[in-house]
PDB file of N, CA and C in Angstrom:
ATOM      1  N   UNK A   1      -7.811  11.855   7.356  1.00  0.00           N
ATOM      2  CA  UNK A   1      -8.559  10.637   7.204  1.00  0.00           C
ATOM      3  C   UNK A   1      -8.132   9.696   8.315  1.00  0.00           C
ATOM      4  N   UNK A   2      -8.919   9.339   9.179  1.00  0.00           N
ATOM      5  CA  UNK A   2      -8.636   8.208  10.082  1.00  0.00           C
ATOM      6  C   UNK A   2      -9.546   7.280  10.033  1.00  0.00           C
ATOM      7  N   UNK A   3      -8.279   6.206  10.834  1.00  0.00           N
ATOM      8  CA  UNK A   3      -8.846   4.926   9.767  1.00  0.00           C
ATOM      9  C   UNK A   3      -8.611   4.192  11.686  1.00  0.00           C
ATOM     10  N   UNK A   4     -10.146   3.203  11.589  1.00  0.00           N
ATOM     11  CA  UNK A   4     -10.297   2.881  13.083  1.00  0.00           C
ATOM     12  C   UNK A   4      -9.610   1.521  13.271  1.00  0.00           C
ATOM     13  N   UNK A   5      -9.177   1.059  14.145  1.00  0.00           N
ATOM     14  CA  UNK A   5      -8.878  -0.981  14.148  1.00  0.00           C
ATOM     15  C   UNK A   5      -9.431  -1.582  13.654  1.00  0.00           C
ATOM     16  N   UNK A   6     -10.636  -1.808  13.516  1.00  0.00           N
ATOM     17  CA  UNK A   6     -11.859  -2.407  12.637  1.00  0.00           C
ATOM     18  C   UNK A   6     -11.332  -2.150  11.182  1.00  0.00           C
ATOM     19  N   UNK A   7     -11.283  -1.203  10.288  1.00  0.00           N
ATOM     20  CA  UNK A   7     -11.134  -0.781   9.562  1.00  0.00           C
ATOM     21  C   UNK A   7      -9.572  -0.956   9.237  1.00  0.00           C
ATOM     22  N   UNK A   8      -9.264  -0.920   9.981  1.00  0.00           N
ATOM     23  CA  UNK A   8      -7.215  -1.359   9.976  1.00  0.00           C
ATOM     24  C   UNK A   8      -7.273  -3.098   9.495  1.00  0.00           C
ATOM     25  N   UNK A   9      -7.990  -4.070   9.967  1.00  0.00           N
ATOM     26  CA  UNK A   9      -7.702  -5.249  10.368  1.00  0.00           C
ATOM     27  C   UNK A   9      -9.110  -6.198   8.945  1.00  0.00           C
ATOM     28  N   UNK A  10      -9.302  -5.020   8.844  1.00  0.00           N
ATOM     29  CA  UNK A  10     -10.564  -5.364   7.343  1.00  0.00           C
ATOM     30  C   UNK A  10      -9.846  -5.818   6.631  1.00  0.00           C
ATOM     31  N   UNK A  11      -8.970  -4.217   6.275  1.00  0.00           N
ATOM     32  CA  UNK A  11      -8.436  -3.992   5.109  1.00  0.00           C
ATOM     33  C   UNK A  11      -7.275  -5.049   4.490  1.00  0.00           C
ATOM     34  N   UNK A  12      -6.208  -5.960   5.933  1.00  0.00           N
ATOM     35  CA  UNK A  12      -5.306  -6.833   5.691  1.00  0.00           C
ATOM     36  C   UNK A  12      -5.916  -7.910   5.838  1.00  0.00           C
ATOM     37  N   UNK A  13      -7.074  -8.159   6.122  1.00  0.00           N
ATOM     38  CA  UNK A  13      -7.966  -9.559   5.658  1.00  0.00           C
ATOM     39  C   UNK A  13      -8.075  -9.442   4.633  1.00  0.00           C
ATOM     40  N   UNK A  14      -8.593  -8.095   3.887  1.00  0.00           N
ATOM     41  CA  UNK A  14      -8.759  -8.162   2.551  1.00  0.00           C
ATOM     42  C   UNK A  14      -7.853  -8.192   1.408  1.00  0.00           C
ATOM     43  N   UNK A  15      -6.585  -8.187   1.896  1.00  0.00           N
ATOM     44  CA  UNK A  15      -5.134  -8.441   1.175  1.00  0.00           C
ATOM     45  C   UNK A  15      -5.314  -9.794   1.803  1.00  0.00           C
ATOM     46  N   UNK A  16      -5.511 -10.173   2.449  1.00  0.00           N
ATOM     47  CA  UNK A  16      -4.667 -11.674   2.750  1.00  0.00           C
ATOM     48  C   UNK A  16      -5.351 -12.495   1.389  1.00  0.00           C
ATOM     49  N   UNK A  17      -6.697 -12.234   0.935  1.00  0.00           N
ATOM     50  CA  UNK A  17      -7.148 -13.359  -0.112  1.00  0.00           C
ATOM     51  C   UNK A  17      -7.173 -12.933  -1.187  1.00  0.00           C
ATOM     52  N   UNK A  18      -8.365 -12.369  -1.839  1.00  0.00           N
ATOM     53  CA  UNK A  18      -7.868 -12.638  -3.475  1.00  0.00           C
ATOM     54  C   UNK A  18      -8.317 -10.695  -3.370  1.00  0.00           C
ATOM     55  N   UNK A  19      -7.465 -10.254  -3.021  1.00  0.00           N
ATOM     56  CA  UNK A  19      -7.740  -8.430  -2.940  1.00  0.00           C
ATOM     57  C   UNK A  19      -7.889  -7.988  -4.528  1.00  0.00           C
ATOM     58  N   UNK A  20      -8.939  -6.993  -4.045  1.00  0.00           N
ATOM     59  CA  UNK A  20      -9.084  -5.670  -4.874  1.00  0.00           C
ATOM     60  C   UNK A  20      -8.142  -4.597  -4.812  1.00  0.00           C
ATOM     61  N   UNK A  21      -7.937  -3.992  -6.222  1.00  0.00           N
ATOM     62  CA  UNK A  21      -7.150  -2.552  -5.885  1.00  0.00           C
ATOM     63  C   UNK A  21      -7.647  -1.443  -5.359  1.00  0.00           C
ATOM     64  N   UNK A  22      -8.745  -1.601  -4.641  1.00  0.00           N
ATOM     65  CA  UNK A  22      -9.013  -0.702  -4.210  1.00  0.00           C
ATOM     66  C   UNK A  22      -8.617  -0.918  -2.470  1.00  0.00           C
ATOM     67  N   UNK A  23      -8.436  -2.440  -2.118  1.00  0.00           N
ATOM     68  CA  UNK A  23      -8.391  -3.136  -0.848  1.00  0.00           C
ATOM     69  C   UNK A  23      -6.287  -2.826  -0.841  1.00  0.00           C
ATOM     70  N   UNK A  24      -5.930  -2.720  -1.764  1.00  0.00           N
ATOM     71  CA  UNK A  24      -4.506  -2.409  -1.687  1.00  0.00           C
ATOM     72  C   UNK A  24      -4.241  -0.986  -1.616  1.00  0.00           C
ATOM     73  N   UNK A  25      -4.930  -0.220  -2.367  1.00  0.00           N
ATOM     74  CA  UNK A  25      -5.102   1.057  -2.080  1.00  0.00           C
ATOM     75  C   UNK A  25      -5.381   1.685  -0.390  1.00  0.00           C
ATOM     76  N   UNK A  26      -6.226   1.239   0.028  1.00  0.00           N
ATOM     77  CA  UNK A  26      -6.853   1.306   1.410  1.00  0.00           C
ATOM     78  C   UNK A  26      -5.716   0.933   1.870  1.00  0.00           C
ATOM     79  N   UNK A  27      -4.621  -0.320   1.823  1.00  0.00           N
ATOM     80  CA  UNK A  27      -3.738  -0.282   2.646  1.00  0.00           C
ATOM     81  C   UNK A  27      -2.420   0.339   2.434  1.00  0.00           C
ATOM     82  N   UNK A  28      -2.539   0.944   1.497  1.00  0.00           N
ATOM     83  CA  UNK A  28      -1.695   2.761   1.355  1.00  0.00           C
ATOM     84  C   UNK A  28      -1.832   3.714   1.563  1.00  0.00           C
ATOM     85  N   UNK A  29      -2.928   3.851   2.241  1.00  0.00           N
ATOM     86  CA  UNK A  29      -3.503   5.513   2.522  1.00  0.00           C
ATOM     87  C   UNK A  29      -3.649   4.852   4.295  1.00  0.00           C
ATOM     88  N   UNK A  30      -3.820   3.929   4.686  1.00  0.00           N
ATOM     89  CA  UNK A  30      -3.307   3.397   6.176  1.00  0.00           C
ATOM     90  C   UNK A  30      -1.841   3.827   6.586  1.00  0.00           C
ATOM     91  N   UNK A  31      -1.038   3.529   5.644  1.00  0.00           N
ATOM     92  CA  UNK A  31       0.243   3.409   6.034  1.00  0.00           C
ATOM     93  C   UNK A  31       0.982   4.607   5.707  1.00  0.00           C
ATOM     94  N   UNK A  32       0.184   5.705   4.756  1.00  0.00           N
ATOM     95  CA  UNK A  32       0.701   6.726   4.213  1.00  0.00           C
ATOM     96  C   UNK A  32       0.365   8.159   5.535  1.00  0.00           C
ATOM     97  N   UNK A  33      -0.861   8.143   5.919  1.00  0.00           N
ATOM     98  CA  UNK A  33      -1.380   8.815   6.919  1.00  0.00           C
ATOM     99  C   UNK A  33      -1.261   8.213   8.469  1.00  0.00           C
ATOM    100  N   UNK A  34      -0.456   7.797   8.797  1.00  0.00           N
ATOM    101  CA  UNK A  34      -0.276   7.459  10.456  1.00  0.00           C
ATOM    102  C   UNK A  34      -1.847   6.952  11.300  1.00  0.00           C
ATOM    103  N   UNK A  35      -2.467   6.800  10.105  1.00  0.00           N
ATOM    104  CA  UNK A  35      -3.836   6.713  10.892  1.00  0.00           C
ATOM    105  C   UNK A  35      -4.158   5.262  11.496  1.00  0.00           C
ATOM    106  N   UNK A  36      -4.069   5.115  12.146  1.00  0.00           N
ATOM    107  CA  UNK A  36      -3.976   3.358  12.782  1.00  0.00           C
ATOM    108  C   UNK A  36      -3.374   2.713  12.351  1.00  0.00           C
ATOM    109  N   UNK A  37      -2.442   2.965  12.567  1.00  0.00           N
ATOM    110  CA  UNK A  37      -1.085   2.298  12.477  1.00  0.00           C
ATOM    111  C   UNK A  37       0.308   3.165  12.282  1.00  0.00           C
ATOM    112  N   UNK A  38       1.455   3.041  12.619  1.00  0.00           N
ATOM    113  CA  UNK A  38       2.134   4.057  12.229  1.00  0.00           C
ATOM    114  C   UNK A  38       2.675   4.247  10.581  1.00  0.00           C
ATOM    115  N   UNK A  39       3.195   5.566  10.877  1.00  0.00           N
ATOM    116  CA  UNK A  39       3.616   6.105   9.713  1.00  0.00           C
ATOM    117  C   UNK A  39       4.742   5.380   8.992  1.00  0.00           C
ATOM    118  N   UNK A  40       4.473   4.835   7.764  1.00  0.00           N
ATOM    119  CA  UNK A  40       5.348   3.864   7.038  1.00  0.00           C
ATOM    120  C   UNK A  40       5.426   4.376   5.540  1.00  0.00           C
ATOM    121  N   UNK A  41       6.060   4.744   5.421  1.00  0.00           N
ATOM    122  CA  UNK A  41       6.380   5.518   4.015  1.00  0.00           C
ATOM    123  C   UNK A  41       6.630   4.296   2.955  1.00  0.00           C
ATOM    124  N   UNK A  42       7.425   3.154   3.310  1.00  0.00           N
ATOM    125  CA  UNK A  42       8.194   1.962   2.778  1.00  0.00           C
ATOM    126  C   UNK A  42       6.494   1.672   2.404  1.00  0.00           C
ATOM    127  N   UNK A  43       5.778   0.889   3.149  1.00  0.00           N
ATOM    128  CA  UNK A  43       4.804  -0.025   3.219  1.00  0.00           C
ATOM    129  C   UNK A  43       3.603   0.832   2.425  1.00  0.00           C
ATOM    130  N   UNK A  44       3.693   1.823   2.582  1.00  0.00           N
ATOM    131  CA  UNK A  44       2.219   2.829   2.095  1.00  0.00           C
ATOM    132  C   UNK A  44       2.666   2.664   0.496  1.00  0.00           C
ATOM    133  N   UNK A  45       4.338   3.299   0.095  1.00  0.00           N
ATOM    134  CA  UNK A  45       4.092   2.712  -1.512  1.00  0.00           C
ATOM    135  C   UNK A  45       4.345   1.723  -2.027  1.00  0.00           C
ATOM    136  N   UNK A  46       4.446   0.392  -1.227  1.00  0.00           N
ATOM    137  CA  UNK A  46       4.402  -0.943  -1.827  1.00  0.00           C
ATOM    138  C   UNK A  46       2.965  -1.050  -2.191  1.00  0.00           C
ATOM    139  N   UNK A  47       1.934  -0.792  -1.060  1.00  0.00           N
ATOM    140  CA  UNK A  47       0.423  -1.135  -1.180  1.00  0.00           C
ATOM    141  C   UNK A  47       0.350   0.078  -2.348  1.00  0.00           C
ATOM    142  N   UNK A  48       0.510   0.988  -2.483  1.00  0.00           N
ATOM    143  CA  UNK A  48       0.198   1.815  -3.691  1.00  0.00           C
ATOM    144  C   UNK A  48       0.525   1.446  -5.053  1.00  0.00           C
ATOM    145  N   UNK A  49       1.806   0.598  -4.670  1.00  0.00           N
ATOM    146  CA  UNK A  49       2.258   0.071  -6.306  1.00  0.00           C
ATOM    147  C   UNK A  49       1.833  -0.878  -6.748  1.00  0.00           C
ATOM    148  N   UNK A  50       0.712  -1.598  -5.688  1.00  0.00           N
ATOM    149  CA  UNK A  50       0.139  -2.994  -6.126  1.00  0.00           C
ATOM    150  C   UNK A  50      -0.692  -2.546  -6.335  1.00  0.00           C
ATOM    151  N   UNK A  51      -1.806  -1.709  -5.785  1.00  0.00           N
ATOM    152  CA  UNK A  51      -3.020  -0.836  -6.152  1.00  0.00           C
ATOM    153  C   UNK A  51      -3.022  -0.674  -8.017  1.00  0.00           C
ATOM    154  N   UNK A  52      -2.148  -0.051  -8.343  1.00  0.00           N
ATOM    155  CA  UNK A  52      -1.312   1.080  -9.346  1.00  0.00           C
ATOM    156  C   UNK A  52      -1.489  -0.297 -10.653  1.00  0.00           C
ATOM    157  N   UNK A  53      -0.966  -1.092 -10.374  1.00  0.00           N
ATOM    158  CA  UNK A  53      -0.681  -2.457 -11.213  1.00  0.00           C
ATOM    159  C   UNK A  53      -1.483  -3.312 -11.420  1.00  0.00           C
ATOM    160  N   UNK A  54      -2.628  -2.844 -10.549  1.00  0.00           N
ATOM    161  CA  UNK A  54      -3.851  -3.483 -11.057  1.00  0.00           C
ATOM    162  C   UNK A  54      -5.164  -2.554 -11.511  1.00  0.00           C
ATOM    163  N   UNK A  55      -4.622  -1.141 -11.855  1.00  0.00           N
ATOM    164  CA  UNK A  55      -5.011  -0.440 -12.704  1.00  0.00           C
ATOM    165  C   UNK A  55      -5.917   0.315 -11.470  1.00  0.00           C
ATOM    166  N   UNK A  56      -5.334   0.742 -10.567  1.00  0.00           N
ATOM    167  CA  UNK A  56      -6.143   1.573  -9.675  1.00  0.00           C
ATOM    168  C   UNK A  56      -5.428   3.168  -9.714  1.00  0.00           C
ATOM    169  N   UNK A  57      -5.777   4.143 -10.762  1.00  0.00           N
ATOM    170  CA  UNK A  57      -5.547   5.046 -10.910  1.00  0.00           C
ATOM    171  C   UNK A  57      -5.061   5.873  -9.911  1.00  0.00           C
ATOM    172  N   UNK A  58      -5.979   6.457  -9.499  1.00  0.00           N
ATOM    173  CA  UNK A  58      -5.602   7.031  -8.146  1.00  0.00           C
ATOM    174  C   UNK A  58      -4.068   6.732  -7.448  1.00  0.00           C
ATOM    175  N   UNK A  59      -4.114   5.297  -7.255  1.00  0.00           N
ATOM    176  CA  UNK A  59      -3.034   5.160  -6.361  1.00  0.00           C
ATOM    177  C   UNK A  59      -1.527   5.197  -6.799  1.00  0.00           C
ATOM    178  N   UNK A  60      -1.721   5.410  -8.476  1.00  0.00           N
ATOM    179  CA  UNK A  60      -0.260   6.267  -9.104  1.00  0.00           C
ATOM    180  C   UNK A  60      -0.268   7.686  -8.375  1.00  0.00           C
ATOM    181  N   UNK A  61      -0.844   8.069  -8.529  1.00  0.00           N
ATOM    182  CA  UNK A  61      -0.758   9.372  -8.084  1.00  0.00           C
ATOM    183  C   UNK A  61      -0.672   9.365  -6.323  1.00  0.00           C
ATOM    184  N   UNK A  62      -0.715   8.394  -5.498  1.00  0.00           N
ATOM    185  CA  UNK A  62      -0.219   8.266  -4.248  1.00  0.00           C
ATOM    186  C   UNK A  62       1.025   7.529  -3.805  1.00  0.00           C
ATOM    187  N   UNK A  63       1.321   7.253  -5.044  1.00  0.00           N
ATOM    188  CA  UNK A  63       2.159   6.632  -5.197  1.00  0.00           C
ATOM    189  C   UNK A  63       3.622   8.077  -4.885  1.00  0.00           C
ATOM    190  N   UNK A  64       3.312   8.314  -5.986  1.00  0.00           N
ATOM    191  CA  UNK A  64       4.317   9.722  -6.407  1.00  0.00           C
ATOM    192  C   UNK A  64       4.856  10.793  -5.204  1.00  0.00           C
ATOM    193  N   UNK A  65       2.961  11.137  -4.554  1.00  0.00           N
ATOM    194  CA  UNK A  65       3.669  11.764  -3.704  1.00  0.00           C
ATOM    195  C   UNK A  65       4.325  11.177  -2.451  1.00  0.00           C
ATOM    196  N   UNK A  66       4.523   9.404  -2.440  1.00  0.00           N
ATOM    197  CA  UNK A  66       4.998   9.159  -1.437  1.00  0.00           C
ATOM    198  C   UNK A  66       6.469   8.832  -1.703  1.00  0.00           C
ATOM    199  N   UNK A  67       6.866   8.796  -3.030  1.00  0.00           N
ATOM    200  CA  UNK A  67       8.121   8.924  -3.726  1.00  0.00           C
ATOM    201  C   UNK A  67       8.645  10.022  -3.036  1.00  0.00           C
ATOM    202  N   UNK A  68       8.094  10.809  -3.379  1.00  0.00           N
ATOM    203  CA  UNK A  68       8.382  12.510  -3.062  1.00  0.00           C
ATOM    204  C   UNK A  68       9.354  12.748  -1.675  1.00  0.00           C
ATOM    205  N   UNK A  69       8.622  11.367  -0.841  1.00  0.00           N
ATOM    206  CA  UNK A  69       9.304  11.526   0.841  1.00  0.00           C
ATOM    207  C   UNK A  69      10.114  10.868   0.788  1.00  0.00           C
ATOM    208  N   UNK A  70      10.997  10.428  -0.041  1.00  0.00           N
ATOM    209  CA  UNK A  70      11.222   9.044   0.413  1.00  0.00           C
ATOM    210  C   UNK A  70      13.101   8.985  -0.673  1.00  0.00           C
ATOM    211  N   UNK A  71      13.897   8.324   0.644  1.00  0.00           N
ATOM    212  CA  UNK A  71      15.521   8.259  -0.524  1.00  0.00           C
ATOM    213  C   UNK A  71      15.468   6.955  -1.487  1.00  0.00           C
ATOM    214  N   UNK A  72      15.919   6.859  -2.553  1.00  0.00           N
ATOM    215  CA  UNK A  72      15.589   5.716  -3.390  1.00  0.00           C
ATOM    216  C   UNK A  72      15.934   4.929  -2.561  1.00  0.00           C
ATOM    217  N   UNK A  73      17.080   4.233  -1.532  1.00  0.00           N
ATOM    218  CA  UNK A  73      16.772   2.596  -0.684  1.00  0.00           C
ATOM    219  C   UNK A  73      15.538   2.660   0.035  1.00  0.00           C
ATOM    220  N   UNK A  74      14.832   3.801   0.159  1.00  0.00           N
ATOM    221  CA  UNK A  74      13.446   3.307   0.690  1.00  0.00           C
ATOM    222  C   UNK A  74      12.697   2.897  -0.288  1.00  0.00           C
ATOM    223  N   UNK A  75      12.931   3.381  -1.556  1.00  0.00           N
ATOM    224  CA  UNK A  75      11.941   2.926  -3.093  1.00  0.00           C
ATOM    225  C   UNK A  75      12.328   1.648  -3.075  1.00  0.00           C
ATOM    226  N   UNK A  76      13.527   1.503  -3.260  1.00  0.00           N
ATOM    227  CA  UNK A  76      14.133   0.326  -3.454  1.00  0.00           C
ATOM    228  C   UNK A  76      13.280  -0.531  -2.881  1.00  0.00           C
ATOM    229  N   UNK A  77      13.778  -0.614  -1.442  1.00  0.00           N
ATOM    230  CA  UNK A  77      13.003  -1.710  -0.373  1.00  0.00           C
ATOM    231  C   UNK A  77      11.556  -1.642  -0.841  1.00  0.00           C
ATOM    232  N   UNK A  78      10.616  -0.876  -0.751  1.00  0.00           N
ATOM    233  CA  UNK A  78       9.458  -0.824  -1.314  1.00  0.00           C
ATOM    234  C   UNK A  78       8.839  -1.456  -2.122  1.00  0.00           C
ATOM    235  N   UNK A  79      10.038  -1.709  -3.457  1.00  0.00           N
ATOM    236  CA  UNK A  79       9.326  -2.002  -4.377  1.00  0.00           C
ATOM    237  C   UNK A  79      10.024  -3.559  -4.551  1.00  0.00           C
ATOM    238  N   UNK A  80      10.595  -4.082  -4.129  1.00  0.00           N
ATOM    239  CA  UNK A  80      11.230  -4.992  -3.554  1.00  0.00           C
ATOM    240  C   UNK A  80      10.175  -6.440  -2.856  1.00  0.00           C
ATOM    241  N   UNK A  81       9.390  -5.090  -1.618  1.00  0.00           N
ATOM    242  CA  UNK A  81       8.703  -5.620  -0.671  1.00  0.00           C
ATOM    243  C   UNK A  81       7.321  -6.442  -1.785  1.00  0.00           C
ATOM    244  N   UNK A  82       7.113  -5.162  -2.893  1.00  0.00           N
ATOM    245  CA  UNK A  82       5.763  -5.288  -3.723  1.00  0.00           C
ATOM    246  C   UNK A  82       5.898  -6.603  -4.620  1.00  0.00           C
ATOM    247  N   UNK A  83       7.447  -6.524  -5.285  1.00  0.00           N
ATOM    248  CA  UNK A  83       7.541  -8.376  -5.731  1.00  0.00           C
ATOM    249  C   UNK A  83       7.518  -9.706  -4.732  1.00  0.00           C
ATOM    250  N   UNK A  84       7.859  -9.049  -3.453  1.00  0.00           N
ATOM    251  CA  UNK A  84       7.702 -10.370  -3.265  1.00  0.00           C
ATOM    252  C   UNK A  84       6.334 -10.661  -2.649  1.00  0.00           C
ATOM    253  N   UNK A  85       4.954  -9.774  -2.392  1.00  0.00           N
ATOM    254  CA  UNK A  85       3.900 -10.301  -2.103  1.00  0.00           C
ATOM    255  C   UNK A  85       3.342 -10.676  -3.769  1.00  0.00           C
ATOM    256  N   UNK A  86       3.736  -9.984  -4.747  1.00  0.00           N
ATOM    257  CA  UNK A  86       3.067 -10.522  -5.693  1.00  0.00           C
ATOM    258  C   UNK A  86       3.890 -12.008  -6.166  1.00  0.00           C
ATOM    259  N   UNK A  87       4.569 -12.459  -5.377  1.00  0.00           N
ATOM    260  CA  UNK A  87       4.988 -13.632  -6.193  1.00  0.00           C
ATOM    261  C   UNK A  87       4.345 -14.861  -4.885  1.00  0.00           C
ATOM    262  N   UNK A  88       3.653 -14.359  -3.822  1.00  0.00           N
ATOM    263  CA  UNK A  88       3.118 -15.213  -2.864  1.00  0.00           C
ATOM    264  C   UNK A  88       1.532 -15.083  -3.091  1.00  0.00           C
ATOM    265  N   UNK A  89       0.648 -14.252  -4.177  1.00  0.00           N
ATOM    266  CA  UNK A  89      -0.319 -13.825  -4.162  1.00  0.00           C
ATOM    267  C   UNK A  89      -1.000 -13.652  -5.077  1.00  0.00           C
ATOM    268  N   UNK A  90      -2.076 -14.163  -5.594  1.00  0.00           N
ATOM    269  CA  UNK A  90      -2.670 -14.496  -7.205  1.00  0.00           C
ATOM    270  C   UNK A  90      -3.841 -13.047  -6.975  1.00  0.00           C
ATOM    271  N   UNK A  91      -3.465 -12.152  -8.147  1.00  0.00           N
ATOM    272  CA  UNK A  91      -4.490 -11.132  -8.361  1.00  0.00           C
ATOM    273  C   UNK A  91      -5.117 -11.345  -9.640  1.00  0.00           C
TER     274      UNK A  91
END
């Protein structure tokens, strides 16, 4: 799946305001697949766990397998990263 600049620069407009889980999702499968932008394992399951928490199915399950890569201080940081946009960010 590749994902173009246009499509890179949508998707964090569409986090910057009042995002969908599907617009948080999109910016986990960006960050999960190296596809415009690099490969970020940290950042792909923060956007998956915000996806996930606002009841976007799917992105448990992208979630997991990005667990899968990953040593718990990267979960850690991750999920870390995911409180503190949700405490700057009304969903």
């Amino acid at each position: 799946m590749a994902f173009t600049d246009v499509e890179v620069q949508e998707a964090h407009k569409a986090v910057a305001g009042a995002p969908e889980a599907e617009d948080l999702n999109r910016l986990g499968l960006i960050y999960s697949s190296g596809e415009g932008r690099e490969l970020d394992l940290v950042e792909a399951h923060k956007w998956f766990n915000l996806a996930a928490v606002l009841g976007y199915e799917t992105a448990k399950t992208y979630r997991q397998e990005v667990s899968d890569q990953m040593d718990t201080s990267q979960i850690v940081k991750a999920q870390r990263a995911a409180r503190k946009w949700l405490q700057g960010h009304k969903c």
